[in-house]
N, C-alpha and C. Protein backbone atom coordinates (compact mmCIF):
# COMPACT_ATOMS: atom_id res chain seq x y z
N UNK A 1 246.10 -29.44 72.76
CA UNK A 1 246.35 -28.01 72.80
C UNK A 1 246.55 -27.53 74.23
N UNK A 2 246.03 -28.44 75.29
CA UNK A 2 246.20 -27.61 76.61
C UNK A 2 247.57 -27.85 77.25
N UNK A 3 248.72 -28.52 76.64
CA UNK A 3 250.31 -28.51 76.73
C UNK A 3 250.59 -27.40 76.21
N UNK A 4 249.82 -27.22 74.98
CA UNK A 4 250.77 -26.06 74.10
C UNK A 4 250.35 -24.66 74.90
N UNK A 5 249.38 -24.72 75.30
CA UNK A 5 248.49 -23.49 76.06
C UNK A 5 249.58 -23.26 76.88
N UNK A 6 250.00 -23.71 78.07
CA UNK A 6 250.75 -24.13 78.96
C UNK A 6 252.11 -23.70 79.15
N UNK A 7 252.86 -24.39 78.04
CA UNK A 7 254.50 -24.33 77.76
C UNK A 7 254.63 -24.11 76.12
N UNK A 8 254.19 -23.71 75.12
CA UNK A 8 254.38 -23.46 73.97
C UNK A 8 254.60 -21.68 73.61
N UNK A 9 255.35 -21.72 73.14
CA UNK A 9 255.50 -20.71 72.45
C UNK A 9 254.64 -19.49 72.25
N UNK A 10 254.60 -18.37 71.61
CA UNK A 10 253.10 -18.00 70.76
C UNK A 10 252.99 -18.43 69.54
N UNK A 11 254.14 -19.09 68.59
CA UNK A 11 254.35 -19.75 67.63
C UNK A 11 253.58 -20.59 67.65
N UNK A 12 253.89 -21.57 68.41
CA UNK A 12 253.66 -23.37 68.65
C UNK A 12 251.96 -23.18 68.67
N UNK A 13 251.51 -21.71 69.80
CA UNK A 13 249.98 -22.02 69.63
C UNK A 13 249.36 -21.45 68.66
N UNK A 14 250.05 -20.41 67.71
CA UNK A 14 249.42 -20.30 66.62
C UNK A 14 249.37 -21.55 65.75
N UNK A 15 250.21 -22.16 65.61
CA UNK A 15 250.36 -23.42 64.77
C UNK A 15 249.19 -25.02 64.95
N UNK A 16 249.48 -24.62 66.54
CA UNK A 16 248.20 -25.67 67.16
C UNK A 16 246.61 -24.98 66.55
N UNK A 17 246.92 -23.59 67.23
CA UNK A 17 245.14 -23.00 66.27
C UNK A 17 244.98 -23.51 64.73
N UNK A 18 245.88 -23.16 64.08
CA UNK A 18 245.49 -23.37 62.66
C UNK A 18 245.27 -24.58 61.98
N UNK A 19 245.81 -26.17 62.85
CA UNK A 19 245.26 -27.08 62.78
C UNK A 19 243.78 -27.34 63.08
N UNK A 20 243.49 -26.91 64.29
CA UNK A 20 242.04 -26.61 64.96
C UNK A 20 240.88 -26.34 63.77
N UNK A 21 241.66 -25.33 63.60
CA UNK A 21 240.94 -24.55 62.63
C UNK A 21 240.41 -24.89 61.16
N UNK A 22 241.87 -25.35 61.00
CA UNK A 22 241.73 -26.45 59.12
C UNK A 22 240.75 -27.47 59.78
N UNK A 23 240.57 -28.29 61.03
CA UNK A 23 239.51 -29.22 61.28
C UNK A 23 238.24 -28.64 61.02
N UNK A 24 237.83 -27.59 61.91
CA UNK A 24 236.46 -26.99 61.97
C UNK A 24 236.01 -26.98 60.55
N UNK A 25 236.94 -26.03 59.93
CA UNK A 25 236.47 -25.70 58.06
C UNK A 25 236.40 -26.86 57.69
N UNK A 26 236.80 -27.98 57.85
CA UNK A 26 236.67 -28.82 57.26
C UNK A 26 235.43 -29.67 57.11
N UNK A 27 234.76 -29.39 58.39
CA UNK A 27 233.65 -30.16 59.28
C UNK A 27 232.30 -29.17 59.34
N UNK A 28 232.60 -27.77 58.94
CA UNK A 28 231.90 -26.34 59.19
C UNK A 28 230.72 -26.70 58.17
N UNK A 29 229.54 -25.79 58.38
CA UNK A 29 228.09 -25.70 57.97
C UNK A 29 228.55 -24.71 56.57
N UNK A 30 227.80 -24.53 55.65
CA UNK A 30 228.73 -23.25 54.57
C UNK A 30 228.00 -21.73 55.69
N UNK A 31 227.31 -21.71 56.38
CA UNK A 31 226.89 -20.20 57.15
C UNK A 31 228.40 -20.05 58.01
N UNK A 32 228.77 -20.68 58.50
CA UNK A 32 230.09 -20.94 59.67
C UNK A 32 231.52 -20.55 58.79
N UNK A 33 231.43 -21.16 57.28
CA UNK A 33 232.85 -21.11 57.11
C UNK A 33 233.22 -20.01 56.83
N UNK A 34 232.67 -18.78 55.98
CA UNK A 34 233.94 -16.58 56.40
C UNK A 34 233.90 -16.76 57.26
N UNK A 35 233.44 -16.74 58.51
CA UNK A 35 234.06 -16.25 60.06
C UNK A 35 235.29 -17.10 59.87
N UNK A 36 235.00 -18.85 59.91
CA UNK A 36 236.45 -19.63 59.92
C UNK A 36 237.24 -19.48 59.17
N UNK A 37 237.20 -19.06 57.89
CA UNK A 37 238.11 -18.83 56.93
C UNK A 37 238.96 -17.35 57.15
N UNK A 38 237.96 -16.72 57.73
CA UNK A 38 238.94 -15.21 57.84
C UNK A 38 240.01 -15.29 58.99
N UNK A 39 239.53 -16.16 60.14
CA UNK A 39 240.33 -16.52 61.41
C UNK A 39 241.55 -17.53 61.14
N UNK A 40 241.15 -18.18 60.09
CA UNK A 40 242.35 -19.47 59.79
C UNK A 40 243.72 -18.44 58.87
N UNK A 41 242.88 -17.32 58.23
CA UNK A 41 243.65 -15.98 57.18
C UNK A 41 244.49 -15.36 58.11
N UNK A 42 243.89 -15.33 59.33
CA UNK A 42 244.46 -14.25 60.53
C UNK A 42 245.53 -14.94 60.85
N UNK A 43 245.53 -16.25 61.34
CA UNK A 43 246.39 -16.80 62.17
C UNK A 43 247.19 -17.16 60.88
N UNK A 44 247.02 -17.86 59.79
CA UNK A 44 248.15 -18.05 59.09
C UNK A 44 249.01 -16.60 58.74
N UNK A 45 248.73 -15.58 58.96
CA UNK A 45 249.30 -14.39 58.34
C UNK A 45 250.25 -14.25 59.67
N UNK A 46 249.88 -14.70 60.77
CA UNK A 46 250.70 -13.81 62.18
C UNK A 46 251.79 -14.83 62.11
N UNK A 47 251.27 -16.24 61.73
CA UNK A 47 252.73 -17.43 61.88
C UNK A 47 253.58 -16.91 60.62
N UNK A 48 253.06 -16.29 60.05
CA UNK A 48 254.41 -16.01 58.75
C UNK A 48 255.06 -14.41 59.28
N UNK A 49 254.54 -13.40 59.73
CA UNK A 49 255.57 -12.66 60.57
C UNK A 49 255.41 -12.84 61.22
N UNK A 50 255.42 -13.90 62.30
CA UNK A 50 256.45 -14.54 63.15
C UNK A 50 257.74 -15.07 62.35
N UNK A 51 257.20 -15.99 61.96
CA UNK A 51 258.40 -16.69 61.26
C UNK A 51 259.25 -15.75 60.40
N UNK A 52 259.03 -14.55 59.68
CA UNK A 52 259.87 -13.99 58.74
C UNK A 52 260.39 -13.13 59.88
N UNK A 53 260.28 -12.76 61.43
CA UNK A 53 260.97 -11.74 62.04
C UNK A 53 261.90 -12.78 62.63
N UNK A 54 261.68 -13.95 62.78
CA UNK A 54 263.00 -14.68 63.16
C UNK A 54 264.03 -14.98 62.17
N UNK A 55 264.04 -14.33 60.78
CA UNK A 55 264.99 -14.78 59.59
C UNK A 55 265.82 -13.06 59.25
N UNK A 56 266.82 -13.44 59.78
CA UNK A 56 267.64 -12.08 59.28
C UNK A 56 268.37 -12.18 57.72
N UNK A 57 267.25 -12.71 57.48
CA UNK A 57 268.11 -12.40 56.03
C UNK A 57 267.39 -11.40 55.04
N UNK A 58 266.24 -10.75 55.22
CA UNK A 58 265.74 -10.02 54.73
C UNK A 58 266.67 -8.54 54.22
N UNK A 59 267.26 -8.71 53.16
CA UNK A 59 268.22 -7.39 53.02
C UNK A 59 267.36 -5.91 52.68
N UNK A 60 266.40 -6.29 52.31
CA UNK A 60 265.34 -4.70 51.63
C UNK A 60 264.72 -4.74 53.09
N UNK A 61 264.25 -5.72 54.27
CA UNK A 61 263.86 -4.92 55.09
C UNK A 61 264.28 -4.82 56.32
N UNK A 62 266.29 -4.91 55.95
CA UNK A 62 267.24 -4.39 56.80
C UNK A 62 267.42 -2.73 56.69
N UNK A 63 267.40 -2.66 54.97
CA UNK A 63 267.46 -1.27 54.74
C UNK A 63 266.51 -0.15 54.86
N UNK A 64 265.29 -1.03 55.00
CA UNK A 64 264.08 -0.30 55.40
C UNK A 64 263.96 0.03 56.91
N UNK A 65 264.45 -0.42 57.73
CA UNK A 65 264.70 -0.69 58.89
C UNK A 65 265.74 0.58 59.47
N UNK A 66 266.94 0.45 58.96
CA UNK A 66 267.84 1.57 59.06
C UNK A 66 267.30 2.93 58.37
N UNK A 67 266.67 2.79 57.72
CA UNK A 67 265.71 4.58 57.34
C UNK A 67 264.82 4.56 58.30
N UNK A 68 264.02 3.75 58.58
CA UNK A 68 263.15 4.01 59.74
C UNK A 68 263.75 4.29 61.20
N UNK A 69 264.94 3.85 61.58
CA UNK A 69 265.35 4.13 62.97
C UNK A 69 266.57 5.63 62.46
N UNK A 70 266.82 6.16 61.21
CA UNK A 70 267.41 7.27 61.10
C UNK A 70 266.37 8.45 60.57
N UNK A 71 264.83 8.06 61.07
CA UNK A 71 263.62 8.66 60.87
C UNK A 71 263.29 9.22 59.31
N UNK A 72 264.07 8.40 58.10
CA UNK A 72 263.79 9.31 56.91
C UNK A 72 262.42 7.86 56.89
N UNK A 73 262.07 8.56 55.72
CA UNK A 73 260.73 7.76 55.21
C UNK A 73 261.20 6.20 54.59
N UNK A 74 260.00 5.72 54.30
CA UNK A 74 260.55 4.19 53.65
C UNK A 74 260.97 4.26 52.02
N UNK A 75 260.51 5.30 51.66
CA UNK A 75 260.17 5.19 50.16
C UNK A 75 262.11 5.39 49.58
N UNK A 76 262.15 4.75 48.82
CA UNK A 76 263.82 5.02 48.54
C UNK A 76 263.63 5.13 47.12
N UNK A 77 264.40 6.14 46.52
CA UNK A 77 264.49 6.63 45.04
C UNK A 77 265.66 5.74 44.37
């Protein structure tokens, strides 16, 4: 991890954490594992928007996108 610290991404070190992390839980006391389990929840949730803001293919939240920068609300009838 101290390469990825270094020269990685914020991707690459979320990805390095959540290995870390699947170790600890794996190895964890049962008092230890909600804290680890909610932190392994955290970081897997930030690598998936990451990953879904690098995919333009999202068409509902292109259009959600263009109401929000022409300031109407999200809600569409």
């Amino acid at each position: 991890m101290a390469k990825t610290r270094k020269t990685g991404s914020r991707l690459d070190k979320l990805k390095a954490l959540s290995k870390i992390l699947a170790k600890e839980i794996d190895n964890a006391e049962p008092k230890e594992l909600p804290q680890l389990a909610r932190q392994y929840r955290e970081t897997l949730k930030e690598i998936e928007e990451i990953e879904g803001a690098e995919s333009n293919d999202d068409e509902i939240a292109d259009i959600l996108q263009k109401r929000a920068d022409d300031g109407k609300s999200g809600a569409v009838r």
